[in-house]
N, C-alpha and C. Protein backbone atom coordinates (compact mmCIF):
# COMPACT_ATOMS: atom_id res chain seq x y z
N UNK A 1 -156.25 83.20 -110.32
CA UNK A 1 -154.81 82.96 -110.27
C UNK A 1 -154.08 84.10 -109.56
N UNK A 2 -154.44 85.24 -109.93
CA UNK A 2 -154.02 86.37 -109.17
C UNK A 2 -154.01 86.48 -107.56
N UNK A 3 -155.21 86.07 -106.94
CA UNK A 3 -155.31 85.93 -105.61
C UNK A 3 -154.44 84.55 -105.22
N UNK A 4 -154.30 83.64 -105.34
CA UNK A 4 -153.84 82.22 -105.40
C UNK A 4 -152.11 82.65 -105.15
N UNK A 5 -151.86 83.46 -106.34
CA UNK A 5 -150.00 83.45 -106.16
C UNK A 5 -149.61 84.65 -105.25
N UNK A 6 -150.22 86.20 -104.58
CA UNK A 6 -150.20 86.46 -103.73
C UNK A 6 -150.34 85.71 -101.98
N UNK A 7 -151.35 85.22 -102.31
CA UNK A 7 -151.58 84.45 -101.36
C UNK A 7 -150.39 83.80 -100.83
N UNK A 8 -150.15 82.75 -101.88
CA UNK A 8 -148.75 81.60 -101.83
C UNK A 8 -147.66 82.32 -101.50
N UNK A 9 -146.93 83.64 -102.59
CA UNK A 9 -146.20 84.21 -102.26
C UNK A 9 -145.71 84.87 -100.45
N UNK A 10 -147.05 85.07 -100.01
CA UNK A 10 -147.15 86.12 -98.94
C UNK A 10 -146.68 84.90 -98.05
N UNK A 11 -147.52 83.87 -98.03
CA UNK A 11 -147.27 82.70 -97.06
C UNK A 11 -145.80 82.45 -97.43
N UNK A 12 -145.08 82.27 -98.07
CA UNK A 12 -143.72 81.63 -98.39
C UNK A 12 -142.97 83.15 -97.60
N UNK A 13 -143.16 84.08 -97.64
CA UNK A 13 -142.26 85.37 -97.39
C UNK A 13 -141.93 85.39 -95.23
N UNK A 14 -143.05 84.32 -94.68
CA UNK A 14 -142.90 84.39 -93.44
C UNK A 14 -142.23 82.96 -93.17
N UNK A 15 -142.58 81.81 -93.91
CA UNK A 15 -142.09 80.41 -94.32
C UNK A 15 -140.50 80.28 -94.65
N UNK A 16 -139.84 81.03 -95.23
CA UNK A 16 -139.07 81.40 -95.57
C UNK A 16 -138.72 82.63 -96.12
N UNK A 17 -137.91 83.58 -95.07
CA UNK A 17 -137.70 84.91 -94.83
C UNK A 17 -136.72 85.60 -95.49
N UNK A 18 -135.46 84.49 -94.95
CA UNK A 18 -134.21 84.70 -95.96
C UNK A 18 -133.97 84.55 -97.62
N UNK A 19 -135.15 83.76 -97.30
CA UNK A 19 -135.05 83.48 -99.51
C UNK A 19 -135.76 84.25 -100.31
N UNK A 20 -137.30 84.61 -99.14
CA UNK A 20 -137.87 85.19 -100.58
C UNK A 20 -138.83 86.50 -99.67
N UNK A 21 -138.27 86.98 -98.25
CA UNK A 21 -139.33 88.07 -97.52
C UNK A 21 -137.68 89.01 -97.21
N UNK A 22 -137.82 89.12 -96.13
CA UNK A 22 -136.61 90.17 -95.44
C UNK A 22 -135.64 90.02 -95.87
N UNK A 23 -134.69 88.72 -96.28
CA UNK A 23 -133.22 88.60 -96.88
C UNK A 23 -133.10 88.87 -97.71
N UNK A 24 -134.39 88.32 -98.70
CA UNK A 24 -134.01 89.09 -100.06
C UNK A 24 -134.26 91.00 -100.13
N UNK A 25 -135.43 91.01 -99.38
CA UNK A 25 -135.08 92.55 -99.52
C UNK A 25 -133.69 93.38 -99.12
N UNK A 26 -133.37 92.56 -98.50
CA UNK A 26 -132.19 93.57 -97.96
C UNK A 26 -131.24 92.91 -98.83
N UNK A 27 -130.83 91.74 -99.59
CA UNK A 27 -129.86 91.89 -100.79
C UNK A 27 -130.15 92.63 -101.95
N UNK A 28 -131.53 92.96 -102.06
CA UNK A 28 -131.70 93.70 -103.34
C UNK A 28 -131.69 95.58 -102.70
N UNK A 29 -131.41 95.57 -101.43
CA UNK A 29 -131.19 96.83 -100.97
C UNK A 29 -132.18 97.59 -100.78
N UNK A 30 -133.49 96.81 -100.56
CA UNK A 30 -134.87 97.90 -99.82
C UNK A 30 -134.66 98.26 -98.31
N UNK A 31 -134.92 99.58 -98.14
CA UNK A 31 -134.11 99.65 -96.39
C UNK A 31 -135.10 99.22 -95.63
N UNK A 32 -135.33 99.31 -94.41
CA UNK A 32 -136.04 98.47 -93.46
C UNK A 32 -136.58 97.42 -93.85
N UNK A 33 -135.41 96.39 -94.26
CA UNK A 33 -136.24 94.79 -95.04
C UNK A 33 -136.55 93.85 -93.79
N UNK A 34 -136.37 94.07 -92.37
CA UNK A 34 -137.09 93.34 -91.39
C UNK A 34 -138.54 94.15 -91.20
N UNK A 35 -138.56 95.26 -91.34
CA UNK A 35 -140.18 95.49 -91.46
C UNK A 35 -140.84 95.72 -92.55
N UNK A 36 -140.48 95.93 -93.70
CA UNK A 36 -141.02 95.32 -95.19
C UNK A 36 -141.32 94.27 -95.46
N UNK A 37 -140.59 93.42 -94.95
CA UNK A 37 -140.58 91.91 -95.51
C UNK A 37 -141.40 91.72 -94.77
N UNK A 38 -142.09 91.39 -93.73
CA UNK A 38 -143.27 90.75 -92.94
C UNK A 38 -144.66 91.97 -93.52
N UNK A 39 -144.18 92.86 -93.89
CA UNK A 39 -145.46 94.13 -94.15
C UNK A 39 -145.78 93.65 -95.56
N UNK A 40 -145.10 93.48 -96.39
CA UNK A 40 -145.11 92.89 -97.71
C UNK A 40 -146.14 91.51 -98.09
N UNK A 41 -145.58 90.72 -97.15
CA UNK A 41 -146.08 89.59 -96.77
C UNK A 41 -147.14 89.32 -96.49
N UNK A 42 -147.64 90.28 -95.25
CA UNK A 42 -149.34 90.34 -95.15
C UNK A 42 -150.14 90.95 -95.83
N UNK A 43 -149.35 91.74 -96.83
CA UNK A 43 -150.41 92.57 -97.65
C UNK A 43 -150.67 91.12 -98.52
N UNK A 44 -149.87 90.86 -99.07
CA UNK A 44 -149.88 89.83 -100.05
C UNK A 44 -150.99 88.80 -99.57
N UNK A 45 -150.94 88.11 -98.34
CA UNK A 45 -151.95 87.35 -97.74
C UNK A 45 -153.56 87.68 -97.89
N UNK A 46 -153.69 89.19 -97.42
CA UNK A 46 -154.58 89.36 -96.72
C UNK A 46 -155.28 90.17 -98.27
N UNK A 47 -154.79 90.68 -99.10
CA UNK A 47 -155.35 90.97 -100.37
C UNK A 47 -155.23 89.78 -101.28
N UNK A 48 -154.36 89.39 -101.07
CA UNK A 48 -154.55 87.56 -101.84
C UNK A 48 -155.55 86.90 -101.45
N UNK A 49 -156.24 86.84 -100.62
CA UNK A 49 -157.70 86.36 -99.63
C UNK A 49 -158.73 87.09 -100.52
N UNK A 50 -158.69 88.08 -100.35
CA UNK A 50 -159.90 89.16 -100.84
C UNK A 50 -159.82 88.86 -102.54
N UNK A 51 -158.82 88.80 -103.24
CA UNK A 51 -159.21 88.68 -104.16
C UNK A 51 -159.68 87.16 -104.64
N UNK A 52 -159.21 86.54 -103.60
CA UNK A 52 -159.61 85.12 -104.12
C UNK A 52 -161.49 84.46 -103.61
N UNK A 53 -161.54 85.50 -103.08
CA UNK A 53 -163.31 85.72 -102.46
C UNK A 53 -163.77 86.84 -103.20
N UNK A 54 -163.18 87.41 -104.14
CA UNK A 54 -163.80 88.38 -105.01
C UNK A 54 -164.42 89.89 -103.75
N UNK A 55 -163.81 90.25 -102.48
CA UNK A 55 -164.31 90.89 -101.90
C UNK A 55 -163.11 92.18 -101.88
N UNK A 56 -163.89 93.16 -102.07
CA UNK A 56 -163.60 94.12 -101.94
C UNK A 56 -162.18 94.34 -103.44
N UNK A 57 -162.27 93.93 -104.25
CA UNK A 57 -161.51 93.38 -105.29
C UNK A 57 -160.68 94.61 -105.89
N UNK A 58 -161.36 95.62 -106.33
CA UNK A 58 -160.82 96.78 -106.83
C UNK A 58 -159.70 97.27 -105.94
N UNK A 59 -160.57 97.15 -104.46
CA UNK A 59 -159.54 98.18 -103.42
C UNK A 59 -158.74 97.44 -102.94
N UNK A 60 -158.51 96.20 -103.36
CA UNK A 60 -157.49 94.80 -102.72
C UNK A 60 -156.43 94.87 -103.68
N UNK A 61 -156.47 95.02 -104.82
CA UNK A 61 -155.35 95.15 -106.00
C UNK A 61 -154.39 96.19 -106.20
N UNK A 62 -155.11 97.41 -105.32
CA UNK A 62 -153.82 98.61 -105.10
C UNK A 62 -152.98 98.40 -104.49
N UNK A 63 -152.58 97.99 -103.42
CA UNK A 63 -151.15 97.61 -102.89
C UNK A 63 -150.80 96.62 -103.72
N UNK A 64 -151.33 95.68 -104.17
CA UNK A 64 -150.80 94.78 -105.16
C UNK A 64 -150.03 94.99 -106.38
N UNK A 65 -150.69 96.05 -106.51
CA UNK A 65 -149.88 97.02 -108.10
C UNK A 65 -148.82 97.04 -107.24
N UNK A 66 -148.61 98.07 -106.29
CA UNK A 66 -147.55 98.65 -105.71
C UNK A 66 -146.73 97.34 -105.78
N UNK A 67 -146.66 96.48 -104.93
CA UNK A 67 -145.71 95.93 -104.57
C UNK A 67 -145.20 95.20 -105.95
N UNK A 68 -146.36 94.59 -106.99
CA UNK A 68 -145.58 94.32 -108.21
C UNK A 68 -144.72 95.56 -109.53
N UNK A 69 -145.14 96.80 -108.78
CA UNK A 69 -144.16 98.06 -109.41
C UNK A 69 -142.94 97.84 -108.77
N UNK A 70 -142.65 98.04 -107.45
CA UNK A 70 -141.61 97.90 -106.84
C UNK A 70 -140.69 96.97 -107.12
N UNK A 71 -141.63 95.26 -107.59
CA UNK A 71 -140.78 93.93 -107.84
C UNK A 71 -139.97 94.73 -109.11
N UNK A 72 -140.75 94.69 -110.00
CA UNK A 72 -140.28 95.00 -111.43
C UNK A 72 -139.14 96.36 -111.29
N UNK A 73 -139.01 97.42 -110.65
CA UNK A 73 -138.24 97.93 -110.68
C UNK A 73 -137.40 98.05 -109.78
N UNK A 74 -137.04 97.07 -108.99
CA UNK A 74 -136.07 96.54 -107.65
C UNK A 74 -135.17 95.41 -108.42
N UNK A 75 -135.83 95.19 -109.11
CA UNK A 75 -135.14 93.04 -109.62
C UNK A 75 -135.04 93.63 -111.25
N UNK A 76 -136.21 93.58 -111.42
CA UNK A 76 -135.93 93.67 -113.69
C UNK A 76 -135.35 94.36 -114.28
N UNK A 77 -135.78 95.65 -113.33
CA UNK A 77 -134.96 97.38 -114.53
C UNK A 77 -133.44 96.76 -114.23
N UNK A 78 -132.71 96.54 -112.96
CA UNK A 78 -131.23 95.96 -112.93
C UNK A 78 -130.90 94.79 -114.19
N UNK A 79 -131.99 93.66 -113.85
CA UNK A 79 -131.40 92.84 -115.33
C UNK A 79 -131.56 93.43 -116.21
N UNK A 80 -132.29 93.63 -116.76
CA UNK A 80 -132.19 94.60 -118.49
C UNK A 80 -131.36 95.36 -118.42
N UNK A 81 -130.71 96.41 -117.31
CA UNK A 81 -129.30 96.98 -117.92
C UNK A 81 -128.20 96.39 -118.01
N UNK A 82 -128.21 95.22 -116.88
CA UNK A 82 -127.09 94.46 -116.71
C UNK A 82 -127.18 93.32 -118.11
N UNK A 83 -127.85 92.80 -118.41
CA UNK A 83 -127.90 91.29 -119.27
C UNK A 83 -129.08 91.93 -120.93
N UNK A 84 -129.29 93.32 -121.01
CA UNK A 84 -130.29 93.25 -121.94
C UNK A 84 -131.99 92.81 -121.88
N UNK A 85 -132.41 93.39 -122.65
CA UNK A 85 -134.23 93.11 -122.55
C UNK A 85 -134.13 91.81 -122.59
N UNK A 86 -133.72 90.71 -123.23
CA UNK A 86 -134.60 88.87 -123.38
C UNK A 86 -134.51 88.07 -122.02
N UNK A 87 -133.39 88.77 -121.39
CA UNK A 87 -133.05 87.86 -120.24
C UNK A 87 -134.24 88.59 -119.55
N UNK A 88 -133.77 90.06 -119.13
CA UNK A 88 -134.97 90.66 -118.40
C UNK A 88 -136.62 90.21 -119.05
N UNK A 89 -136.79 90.14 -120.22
CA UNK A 89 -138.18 89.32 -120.82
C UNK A 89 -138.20 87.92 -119.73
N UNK A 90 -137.76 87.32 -120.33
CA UNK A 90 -137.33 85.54 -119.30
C UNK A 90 -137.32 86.08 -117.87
N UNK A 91 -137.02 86.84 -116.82
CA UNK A 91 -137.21 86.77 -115.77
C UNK A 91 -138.01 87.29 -114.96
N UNK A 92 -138.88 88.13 -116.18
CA UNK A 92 -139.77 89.00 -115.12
C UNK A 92 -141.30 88.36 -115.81
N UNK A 93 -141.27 86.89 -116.42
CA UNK A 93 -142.68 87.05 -117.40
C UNK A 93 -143.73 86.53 -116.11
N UNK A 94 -143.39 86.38 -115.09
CA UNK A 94 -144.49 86.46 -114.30
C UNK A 94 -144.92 87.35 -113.62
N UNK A 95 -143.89 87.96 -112.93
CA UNK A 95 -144.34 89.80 -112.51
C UNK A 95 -145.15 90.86 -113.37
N UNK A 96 -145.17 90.92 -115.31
CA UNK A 96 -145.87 91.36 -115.43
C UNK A 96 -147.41 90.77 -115.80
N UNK A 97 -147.17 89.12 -115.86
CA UNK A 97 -148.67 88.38 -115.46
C UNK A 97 -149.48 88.64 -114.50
N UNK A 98 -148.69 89.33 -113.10
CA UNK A 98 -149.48 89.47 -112.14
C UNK A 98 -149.62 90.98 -112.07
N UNK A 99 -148.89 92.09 -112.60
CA UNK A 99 -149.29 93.39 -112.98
C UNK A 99 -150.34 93.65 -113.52
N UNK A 100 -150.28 92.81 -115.08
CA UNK A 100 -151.25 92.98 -115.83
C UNK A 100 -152.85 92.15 -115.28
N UNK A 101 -153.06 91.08 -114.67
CA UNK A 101 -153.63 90.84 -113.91
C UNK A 101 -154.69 91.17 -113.04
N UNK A 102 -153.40 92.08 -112.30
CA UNK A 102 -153.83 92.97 -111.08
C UNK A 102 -154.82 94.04 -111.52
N UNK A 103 -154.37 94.85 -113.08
CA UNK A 103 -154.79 96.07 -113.14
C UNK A 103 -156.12 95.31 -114.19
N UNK A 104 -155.89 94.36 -114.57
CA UNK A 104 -157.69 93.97 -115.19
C UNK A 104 -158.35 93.92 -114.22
N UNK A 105 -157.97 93.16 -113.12
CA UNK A 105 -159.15 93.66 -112.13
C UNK A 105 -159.81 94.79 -111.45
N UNK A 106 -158.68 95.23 -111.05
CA UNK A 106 -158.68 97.00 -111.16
C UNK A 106 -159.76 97.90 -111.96
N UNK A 107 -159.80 97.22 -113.17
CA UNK A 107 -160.73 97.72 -114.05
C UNK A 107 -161.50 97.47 -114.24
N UNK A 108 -162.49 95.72 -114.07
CA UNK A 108 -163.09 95.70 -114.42
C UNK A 108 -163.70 95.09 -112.99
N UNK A 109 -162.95 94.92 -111.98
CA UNK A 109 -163.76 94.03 -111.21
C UNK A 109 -163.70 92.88 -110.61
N UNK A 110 -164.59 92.19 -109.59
CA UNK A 110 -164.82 91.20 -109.43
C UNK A 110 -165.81 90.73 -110.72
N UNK A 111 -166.09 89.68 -110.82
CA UNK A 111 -167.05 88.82 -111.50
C UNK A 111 -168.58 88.31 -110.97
N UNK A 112 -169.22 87.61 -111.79
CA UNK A 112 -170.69 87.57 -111.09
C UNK A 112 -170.68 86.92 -110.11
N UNK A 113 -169.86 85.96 -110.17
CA UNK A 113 -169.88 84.60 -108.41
C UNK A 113 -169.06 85.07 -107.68
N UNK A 114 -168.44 86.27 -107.70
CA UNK A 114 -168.17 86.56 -106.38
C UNK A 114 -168.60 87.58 -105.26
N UNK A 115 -168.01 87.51 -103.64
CA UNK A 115 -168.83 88.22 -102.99
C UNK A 115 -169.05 89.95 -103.34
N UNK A 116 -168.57 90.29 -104.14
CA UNK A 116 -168.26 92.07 -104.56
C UNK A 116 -169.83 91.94 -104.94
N UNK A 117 -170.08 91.16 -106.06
CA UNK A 117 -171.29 90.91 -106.74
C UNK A 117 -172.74 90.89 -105.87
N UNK A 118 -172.60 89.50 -104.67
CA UNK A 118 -173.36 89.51 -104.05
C UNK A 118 -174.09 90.51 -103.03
N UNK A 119 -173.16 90.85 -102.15
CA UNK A 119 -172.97 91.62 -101.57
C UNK A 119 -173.64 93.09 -102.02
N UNK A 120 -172.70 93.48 -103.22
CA UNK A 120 -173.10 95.14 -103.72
C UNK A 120 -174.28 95.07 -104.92
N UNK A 121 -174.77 94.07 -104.92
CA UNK A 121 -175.90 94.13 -105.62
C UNK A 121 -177.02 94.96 -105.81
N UNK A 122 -177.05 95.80 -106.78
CA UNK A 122 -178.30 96.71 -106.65
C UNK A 122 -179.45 96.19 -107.01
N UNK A 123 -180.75 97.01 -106.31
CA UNK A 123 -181.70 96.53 -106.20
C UNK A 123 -182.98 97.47 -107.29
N UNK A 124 -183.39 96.54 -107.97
CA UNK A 124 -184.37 97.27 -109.33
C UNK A 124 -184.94 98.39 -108.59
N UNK A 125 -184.80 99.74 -108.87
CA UNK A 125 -185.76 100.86 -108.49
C UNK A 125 -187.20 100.66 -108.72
N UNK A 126 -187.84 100.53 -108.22
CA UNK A 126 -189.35 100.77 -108.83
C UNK A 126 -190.07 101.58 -108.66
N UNK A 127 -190.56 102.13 -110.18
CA UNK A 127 -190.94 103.75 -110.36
C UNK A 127 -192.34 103.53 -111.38
């Protein structure tokens, strides 16, 4: 699921720029939101790929943190001062689905069917 809504996300951020890549950065006031917003975008793609092929998985989820640190404290920390924690609860419960997410993989990995697995497979020493 993690790779799946990067993915989607990243594709929607070039699909539509003004709603949810460059316009919105620059209403929420990130500076250079014409070259964030497309930089954002491909990270999202191109580590949304990797994790959804289980490749290279650990080192695909660090910009991913990043950019879901940045969501959460660009968009949420403002609602919770402005409207209180429940609203900010209610609007951010998918940003920290994909935080928390992000950093299980982080930790533990790809899984056995994927290419991290195949790929970095060690081979029985024989002694």
């Amino acid at each position: 699921m993690v790779g799946g809504v990067f993915l989607s996300e990243g594709i929607q951020k070039f699909l539509f720029p003004a709603a949810v890549g460059a316009g919105r950065f620059a209403k929420i006031g990130l500076p250079s939101s014409e070259i964030l917003g497309p930089m954002v975008g491909g990270f999202e793609i191109v580590c949304g790929l990797l994790v959804l092929l289980g490749l290279f998985t650990r080192l695909a989820v660090i910009p991913l943190l990043v950019i879901m640190g940045v969501a959460i404290w660009t968009t949420k920390v403002p609602i919770f001062v402005k409207s209180g924690f429940w609203k900010m609860a209610h609007d951010s419960r998918n940003d920290y689905c994909m935080l928390l997410g992000s950093l299980f993989l982080f930790i533990v990995g790809a899984g056995l069917l994927s290419l991290d697995a195949r790929i970095f497979r060690r081979k029985p020493v024989k002694g």
